[in-house]
C-alpha atoms as a PDB file:
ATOM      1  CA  UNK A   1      90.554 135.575  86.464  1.00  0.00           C
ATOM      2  CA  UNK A   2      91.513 138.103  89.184  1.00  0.00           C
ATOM      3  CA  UNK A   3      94.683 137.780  91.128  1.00  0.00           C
ATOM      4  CA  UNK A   4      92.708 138.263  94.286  1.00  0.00           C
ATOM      5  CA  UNK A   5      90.467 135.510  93.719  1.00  0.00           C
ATOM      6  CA  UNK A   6      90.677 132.618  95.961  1.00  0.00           C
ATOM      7  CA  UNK A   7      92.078 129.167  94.990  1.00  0.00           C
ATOM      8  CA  UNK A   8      89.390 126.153  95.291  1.00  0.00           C
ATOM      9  CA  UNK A   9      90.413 123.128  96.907  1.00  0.00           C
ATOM     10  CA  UNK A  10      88.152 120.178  97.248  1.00  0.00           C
ATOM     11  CA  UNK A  11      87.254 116.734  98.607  1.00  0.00           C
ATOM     12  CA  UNK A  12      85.061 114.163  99.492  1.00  0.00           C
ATOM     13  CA  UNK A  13      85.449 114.914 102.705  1.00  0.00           C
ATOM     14  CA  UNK A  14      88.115 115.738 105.274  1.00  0.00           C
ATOM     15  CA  UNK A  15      91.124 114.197 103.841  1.00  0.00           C
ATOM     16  CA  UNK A  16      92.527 117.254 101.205  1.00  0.00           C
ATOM     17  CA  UNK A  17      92.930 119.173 104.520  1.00  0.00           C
ATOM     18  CA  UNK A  18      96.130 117.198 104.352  1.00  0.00           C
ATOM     19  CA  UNK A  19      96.869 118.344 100.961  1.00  0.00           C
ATOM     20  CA  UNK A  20      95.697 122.031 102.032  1.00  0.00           C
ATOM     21  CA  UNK A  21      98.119 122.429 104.581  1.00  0.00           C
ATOM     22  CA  UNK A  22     101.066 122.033 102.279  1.00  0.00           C
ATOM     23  CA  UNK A  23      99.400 124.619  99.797  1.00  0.00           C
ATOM     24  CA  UNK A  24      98.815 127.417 102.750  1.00  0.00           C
ATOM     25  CA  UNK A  25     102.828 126.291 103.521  1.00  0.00           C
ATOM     26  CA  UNK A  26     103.605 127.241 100.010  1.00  0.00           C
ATOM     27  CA  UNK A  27     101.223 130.005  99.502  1.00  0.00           C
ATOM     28  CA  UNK A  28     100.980 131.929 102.441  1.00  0.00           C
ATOM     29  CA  UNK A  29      99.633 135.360 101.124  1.00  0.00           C
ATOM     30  CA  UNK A  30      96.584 133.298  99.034  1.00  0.00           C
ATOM     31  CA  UNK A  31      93.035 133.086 100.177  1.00  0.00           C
ATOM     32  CA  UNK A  32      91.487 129.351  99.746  1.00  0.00           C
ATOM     33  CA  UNK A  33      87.822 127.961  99.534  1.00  0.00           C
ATOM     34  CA  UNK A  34      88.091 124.403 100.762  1.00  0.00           C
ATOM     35  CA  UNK A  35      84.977 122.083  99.947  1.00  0.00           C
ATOM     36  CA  UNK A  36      84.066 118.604 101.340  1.00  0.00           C
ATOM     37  CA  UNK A  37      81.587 117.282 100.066  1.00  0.00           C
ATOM     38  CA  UNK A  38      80.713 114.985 103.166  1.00  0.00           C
ATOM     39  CA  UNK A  39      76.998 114.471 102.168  1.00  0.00           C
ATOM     40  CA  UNK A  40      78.147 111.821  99.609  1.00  0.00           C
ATOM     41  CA  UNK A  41      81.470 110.935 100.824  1.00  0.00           C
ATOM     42  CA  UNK A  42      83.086 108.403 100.637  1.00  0.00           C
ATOM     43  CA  UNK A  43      83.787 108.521  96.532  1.00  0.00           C
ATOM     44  CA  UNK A  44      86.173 105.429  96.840  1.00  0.00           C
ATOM     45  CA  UNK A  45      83.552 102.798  97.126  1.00  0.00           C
ATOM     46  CA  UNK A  46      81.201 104.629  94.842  1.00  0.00           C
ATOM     47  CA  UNK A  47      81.228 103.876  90.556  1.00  0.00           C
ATOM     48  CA  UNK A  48      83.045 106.893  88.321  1.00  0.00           C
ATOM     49  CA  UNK A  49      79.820 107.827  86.929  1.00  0.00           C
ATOM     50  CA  UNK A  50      78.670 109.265  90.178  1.00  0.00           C
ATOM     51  CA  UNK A  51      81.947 110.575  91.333  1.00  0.00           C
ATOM     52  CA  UNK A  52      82.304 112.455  87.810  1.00  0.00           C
ATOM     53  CA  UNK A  53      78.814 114.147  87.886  1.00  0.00           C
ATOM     54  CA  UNK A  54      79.663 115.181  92.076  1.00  0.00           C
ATOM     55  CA  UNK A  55      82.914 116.890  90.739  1.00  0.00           C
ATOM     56  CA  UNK A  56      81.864 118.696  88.547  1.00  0.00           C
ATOM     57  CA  UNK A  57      78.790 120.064  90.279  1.00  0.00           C
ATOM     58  CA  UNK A  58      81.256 121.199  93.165  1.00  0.00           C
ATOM     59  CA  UNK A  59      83.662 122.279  90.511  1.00  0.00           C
ATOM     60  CA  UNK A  60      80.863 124.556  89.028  1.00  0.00           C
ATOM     61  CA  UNK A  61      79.932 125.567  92.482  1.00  0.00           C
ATOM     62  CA  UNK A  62      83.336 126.913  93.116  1.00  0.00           C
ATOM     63  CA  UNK A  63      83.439 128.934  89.981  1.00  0.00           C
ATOM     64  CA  UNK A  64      80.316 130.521  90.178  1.00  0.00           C
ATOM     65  CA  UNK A  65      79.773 131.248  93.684  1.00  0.00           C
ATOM     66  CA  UNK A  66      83.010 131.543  94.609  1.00  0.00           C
ATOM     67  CA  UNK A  67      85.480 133.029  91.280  1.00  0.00           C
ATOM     68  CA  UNK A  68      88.330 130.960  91.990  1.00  0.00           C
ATOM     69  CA  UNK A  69      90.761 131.243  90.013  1.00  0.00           C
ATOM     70  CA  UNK A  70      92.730 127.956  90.240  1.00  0.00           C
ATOM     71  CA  UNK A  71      91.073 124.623  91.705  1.00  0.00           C
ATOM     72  CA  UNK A  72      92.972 121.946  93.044  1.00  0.00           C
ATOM     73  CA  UNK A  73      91.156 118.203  93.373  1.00  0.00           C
ATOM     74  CA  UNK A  74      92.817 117.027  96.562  1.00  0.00           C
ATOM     75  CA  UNK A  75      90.769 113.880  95.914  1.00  0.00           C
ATOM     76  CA  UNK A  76      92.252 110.680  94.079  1.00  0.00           C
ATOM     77  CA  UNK A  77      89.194 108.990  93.402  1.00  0.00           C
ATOM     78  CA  UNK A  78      87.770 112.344  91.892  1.00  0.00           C
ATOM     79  CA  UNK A  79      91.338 112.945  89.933  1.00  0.00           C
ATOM     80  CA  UNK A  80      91.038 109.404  88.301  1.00  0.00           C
ATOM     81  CA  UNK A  81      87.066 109.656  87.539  1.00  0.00           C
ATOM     82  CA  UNK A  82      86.930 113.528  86.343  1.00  0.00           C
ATOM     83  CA  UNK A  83      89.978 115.968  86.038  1.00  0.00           C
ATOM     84  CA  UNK A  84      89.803 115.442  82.042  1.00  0.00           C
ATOM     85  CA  UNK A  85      85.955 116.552  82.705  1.00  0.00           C
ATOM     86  CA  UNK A  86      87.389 119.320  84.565  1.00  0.00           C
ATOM     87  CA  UNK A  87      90.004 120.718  82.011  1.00  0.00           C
ATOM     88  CA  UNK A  88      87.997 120.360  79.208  1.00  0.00           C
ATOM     89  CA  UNK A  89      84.894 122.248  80.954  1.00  0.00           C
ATOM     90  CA  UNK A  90      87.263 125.356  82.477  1.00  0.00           C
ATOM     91  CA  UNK A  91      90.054 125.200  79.579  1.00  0.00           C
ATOM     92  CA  UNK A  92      91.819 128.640  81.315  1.00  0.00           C
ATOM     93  CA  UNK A  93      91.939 127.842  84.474  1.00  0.00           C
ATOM     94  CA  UNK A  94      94.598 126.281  86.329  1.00  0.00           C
ATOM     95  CA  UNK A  95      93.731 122.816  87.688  1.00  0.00           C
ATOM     96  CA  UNK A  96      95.547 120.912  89.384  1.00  0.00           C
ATOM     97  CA  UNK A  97      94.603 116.695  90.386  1.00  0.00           C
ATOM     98  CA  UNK A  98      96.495 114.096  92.830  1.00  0.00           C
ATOM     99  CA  UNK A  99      97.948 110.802  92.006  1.00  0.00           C
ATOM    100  CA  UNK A 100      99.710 107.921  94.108  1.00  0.00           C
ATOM    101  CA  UNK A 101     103.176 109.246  94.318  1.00  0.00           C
ATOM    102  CA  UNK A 102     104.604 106.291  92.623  1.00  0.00           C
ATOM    103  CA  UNK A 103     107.206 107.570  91.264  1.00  0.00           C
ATOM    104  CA  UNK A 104     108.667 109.117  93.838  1.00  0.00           C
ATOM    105  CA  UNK A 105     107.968 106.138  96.074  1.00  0.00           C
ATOM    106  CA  UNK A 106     110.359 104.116  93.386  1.00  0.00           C
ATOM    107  CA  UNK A 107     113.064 106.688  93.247  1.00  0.00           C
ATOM    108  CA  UNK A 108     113.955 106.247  97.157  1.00  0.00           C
ATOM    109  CA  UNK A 109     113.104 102.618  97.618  1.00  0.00           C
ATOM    110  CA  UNK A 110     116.219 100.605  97.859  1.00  0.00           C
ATOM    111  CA  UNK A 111     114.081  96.887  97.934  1.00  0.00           C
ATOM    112  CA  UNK A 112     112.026  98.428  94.374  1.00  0.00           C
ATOM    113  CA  UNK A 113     109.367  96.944  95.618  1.00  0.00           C
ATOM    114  CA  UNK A 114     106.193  99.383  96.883  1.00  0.00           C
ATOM    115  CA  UNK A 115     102.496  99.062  98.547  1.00  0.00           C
ATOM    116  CA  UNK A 116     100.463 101.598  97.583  1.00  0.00           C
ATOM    117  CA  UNK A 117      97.363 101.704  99.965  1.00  0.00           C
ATOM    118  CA  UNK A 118      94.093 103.847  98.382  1.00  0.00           C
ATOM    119  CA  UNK A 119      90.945 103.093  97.421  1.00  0.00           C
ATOM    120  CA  UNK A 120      89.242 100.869  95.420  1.00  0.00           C
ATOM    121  CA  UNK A 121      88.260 103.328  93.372  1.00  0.00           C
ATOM    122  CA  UNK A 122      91.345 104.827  92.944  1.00  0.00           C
ATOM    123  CA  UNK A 123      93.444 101.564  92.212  1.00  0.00           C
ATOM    124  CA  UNK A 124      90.381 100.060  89.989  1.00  0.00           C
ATOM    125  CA  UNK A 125      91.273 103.166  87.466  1.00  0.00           C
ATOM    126  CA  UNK A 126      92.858 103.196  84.343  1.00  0.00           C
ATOM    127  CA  UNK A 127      94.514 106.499  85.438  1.00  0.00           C
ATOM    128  CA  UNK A 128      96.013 104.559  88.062  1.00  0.00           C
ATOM    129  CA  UNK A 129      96.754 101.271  85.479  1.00  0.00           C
ATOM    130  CA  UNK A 130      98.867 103.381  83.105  1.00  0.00           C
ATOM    131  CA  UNK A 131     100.674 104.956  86.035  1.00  0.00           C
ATOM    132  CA  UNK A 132     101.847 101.790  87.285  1.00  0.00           C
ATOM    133  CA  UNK A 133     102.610 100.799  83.562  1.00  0.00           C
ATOM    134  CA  UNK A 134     104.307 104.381  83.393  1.00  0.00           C
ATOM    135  CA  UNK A 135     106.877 104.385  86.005  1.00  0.00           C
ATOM    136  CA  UNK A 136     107.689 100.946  87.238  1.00  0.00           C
ATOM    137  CA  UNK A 137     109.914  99.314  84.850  1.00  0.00           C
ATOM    138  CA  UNK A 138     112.020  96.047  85.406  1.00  0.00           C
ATOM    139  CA  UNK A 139     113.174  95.121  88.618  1.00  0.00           C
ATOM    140  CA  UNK A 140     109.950  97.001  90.428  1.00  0.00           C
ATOM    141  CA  UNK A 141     107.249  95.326  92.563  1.00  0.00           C
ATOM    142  CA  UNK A 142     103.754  97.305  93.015  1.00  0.00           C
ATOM    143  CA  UNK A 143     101.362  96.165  95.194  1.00  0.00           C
ATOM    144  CA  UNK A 144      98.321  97.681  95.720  1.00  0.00           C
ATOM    145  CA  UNK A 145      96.055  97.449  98.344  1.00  0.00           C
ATOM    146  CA  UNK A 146      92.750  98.784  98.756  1.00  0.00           C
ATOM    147  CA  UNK A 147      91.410 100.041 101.787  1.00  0.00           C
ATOM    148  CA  UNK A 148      87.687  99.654 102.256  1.00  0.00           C
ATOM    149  CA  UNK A 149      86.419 101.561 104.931  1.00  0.00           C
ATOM    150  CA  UNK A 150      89.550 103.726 106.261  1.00  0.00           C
ATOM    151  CA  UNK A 151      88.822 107.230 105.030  1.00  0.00           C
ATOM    152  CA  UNK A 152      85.238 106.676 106.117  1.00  0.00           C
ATOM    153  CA  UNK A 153      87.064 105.689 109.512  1.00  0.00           C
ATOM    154  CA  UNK A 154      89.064 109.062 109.107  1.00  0.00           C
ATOM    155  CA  UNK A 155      85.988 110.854 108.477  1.00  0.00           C
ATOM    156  CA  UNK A 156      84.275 110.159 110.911  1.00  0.00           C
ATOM    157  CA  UNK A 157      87.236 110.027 113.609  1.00  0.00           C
ATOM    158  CA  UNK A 158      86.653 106.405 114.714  1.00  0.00           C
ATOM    159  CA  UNK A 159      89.971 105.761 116.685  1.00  0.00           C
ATOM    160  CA  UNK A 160      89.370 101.649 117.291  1.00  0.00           C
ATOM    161  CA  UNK A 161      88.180 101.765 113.314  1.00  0.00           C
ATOM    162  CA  UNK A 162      91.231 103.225 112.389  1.00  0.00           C
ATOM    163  CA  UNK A 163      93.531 101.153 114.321  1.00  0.00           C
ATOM    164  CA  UNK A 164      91.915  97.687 113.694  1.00  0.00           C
ATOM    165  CA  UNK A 165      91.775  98.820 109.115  1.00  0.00           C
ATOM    166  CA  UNK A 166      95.658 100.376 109.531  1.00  0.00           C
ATOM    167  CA  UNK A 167      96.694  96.610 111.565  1.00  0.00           C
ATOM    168  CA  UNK A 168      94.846  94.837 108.837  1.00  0.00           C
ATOM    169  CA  UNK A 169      96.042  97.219 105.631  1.00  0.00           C
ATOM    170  CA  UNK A 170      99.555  97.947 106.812  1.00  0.00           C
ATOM    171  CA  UNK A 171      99.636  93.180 106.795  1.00  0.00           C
ATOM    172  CA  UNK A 172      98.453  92.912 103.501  1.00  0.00           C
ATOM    173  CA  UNK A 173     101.097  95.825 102.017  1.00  0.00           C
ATOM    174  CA  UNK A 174     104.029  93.071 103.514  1.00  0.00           C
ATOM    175  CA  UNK A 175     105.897  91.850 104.000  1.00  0.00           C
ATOM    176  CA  UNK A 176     107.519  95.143 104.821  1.00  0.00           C
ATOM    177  CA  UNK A 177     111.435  96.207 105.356  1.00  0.00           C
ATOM    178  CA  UNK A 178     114.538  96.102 103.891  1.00  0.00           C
ATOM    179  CA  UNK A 179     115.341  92.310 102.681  1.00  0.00           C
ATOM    180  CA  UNK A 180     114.703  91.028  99.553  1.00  0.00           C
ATOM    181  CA  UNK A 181     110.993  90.662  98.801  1.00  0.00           C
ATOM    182  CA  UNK A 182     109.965  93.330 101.012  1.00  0.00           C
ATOM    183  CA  UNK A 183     108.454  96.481 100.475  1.00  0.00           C
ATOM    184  CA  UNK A 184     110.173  99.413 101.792  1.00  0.00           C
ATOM    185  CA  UNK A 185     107.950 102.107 101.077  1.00  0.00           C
ATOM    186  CA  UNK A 186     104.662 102.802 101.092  1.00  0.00           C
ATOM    187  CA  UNK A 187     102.538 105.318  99.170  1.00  0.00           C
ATOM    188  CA  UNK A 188      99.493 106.923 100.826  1.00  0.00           C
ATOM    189  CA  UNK A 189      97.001 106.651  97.534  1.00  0.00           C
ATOM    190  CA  UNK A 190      94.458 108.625  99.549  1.00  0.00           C
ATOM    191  CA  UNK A 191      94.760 112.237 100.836  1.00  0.00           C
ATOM    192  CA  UNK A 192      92.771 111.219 104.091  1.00  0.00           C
ATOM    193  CA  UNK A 193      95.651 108.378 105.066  1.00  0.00           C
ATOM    194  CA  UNK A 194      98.176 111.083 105.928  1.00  0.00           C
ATOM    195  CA  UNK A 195      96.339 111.855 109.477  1.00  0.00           C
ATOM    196  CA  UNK A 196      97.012 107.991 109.974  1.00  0.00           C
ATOM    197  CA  UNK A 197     100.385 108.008 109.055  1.00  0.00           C
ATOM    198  CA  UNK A 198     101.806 107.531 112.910  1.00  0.00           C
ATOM    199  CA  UNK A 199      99.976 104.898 113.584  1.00  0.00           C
ATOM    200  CA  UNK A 200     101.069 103.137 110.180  1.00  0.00           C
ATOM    201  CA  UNK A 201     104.616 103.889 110.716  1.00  0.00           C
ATOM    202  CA  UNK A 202     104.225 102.093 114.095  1.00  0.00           C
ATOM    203  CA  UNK A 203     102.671  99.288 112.555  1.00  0.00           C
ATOM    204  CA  UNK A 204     105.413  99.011 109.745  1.00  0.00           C
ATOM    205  CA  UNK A 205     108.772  99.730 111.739  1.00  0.00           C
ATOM    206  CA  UNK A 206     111.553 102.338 111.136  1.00  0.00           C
ATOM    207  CA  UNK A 207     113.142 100.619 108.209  1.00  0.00           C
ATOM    208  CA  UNK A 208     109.942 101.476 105.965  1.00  0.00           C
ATOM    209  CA  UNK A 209     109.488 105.012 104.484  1.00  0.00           C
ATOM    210  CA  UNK A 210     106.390 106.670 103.694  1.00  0.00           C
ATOM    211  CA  UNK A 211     104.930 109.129 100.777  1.00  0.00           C
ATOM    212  CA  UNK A 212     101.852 111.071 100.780  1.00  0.00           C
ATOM    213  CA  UNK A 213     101.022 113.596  97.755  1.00  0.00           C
ATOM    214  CA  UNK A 214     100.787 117.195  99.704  1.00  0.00           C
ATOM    215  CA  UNK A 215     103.954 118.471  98.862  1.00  0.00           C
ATOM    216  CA  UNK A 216     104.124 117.476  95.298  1.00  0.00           C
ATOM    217  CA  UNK A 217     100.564 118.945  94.382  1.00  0.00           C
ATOM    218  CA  UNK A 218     101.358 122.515  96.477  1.00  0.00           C
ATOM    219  CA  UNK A 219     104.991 122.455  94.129  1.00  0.00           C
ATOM    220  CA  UNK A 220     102.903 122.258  90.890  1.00  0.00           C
ATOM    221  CA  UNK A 221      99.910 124.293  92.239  1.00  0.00           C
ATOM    222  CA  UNK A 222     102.594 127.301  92.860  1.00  0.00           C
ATOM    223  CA  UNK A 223     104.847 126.687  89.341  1.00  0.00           C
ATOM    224  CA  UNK A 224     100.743 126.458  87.457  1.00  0.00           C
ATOM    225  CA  UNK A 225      99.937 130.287  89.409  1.00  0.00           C
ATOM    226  CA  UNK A 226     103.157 132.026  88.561  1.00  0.00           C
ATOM    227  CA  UNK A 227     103.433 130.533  84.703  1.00  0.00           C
ATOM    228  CA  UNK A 228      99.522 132.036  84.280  1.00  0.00           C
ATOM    229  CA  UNK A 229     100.441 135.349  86.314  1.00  0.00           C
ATOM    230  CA  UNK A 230      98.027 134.552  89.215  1.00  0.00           C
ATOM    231  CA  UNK A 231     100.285 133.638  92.371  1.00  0.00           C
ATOM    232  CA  UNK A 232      99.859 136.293  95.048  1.00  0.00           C
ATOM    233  CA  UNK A 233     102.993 137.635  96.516  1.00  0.00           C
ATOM    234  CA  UNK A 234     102.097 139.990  99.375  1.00  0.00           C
ATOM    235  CA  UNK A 235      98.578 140.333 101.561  1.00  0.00           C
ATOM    236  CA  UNK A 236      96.958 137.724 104.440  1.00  0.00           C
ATOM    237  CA  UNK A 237      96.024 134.757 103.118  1.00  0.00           C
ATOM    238  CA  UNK A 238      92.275 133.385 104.163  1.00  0.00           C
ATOM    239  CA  UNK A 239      90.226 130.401 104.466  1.00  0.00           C
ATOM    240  CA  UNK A 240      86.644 129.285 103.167  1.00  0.00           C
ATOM    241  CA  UNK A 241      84.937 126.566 104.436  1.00  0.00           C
ATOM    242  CA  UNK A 242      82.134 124.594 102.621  1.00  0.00           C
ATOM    243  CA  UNK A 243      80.858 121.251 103.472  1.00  0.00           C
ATOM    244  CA  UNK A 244      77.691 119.609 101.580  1.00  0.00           C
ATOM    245  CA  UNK A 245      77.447 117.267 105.204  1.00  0.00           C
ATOM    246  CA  UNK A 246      78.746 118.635 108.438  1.00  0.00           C
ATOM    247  CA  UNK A 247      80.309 121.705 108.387  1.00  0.00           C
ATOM    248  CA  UNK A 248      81.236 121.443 112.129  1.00  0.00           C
ATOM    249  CA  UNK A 249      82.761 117.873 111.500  1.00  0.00           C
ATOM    250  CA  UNK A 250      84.575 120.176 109.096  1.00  0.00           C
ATOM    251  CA  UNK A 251      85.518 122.772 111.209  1.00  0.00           C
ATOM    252  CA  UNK A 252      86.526 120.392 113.746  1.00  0.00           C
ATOM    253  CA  UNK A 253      88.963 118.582 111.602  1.00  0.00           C
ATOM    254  CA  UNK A 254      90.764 121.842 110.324  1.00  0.00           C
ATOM    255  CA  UNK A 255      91.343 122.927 114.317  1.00  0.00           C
ATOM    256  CA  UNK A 256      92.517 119.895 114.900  1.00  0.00           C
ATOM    257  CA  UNK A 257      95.186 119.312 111.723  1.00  0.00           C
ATOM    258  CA  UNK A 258      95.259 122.443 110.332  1.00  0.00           C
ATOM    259  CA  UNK A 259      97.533 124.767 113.033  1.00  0.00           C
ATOM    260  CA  UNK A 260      96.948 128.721 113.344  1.00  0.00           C
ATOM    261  CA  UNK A 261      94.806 128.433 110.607  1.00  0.00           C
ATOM    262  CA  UNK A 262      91.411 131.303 110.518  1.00  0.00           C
ATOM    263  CA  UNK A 263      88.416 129.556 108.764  1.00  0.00           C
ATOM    264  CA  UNK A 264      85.816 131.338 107.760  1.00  0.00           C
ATOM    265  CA  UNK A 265      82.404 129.755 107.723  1.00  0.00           C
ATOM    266  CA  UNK A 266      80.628 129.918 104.220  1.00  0.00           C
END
C-alpha cells in the first residue's frame, strides 16, 4: 500500500459525511474517496445478508478502482453486518468500523442511565448485544430505540420528516434529564443523526448531553495509519466522491455540512 493512496470512507448514504469531517479535521494532508451507496440505502431496515454482500462489493470497489490504502465503514448497520467480512477479505489493510459510543456515553452520565437512538438494524445485532453486555455493568440503564425512517428523512432532506421522527424518537428515549430514572445522555447509533443533533438537543433540554461516533473513529483511524507507516504528514489533502444513487444529492450534502471542503467528482 502506497503512502499516497487515498483513504476509503463509506456509507449507505449521506450520513458518514459526519464521520468524514472529523477524519479531514484529523488528517488534513490525506486524500479521501467517500462512497454512498444511495441506490440501496437505507441498510437499517434491510436483513444482514444484503447489507454484507453491498459492503463488500463497495469495499472491493474501493480497492480496485481506487488503491486505498485504509477504509473506514462510517456505517453502523454495515459495521455490525460485515467488518469481520471485511478484515478477513483485506487482512493488511487498515480498517476501521463504528459502534454506538456506549461507553463513552456511560463514562459522563451522572443518572447511568442512556438512550441510544440507531437503527433497527443496528440495535437488532449481536455486535450491538455484546456491547451493551460489554460496558454497562450494575447500576446502568440502556435503552435503545430504533428509529425507522430518520436517516431516510436525512437522506433525502425532508425538514417536516425530520422534525415530526426527532419529536417522536427523542419521547420514547425519556424520560430525559437529570433526576433519578432519567436518561441524561443520549448516543447517536447512526452516523446520519449527527446533522439532526440541534433539533434533538432542543427537543431534549440543556440538562441532556449528546455523543455521536466522529471523533472516536478519526482518533483510531490516525493511531491505525501511523502504527502501519501510512499517515501522511505534509501535501493537500483531496476529496473523491462516489455515489451508486445521486451523486448531486451527494454533492449537495458535502457543500452543505462539509465547510471549505474541494470534492472531486468520480
Amino acid at each position: 500500500m502506497s503512502l499516497c493512496a487515498p483513504v476509503g470512507v463509506f456509507d449507505s448514504g449521506v450520513g458518514g459525511l459526519s464521520v468524514l469531517a472529523a477524519l479531514q479535521a484529523r488528517l488534513p494532508h490525506e486524500r479521501f474517496v467517500y462512497c454512498a451507496d444511495t441506490a440501496y440505502a437505507p441498510y437499517g431496515e434491510r436483513g444482514d445478508a444484503f447489507v454484507a454482500e453491498r459492503t463488500l462489493q463497495v469495499a472491493a470497489q474501493l480497492v480496485r478502482e481506487h488503491g486505498v490504502k485504509a477504509l473506514v465503514v462510517a456505517c453502523n448497520t454495515a459495521t455490525a453486518a460485515a467488518i469481520h467480512l471485511l478484515r478477513a477479505a483485506w487482512p493488511g489493510m487498515p480498517i476501521v468500523g463504528v459502534e454506538p459510543a456506549l461507553k463513552p456515553a456511560l463514562a459522563v452520565s451522572r443518572t447511568g442511565r442512556v438512550a441510544v437512538l440507531a437503527t433497527r438494524g443496528t440495535l437488532a445485532s449481536a455486535k450491538f448485544g455484546a456491547l451493551v453486555e460489554r460496558v454497562a455493568g450494575p447500576g446502568h440503564e440502556v435503552r435503545p430505540v430504533p428509529c425507522d425512517g430518520l436517516a431516510d428523512a436525512i437522506e433525502q432532506d425532508d425538514q417536516a420528516a425530520i422534525r415530526a421522527l426527532c419529536t417522536r424518537y427523542m419521547a420514547e428515549a425519556g424520560p430525559l434529564g437529570i433526576d433519578a430514572g432519567q436518561a441524561d445522555v443520549v448516543v447517536l447509533g447512526c452516523t446520519h443523526y449527527p446533522f439532526a443533533k440541534g433539533l434533538m438537543a432542543g427537543l431534549a433540554g440543556s440538562d441532556v448531553r449528546f455523543v455521536e461516533t466522529g471523533e472516536p473513529v478519526a482518533r483510531h483511524t490516525v493511531r491505525l495509519l501511523d502504527a502501519a507507516g501510512l499517515a501522511r504528514t505534509d501535501g493537500p489533502g483531496g476529496l473523491a466522491l462516489l455515489s451508486s444513487g445521486d451523486c448531486e444529492n451527494l454533492h449537495r450534502a458535502v457543500r452543505r455540512w462539509l465547510k471549505g471542503s474541494t470534492a472531486i467528482s468520480s
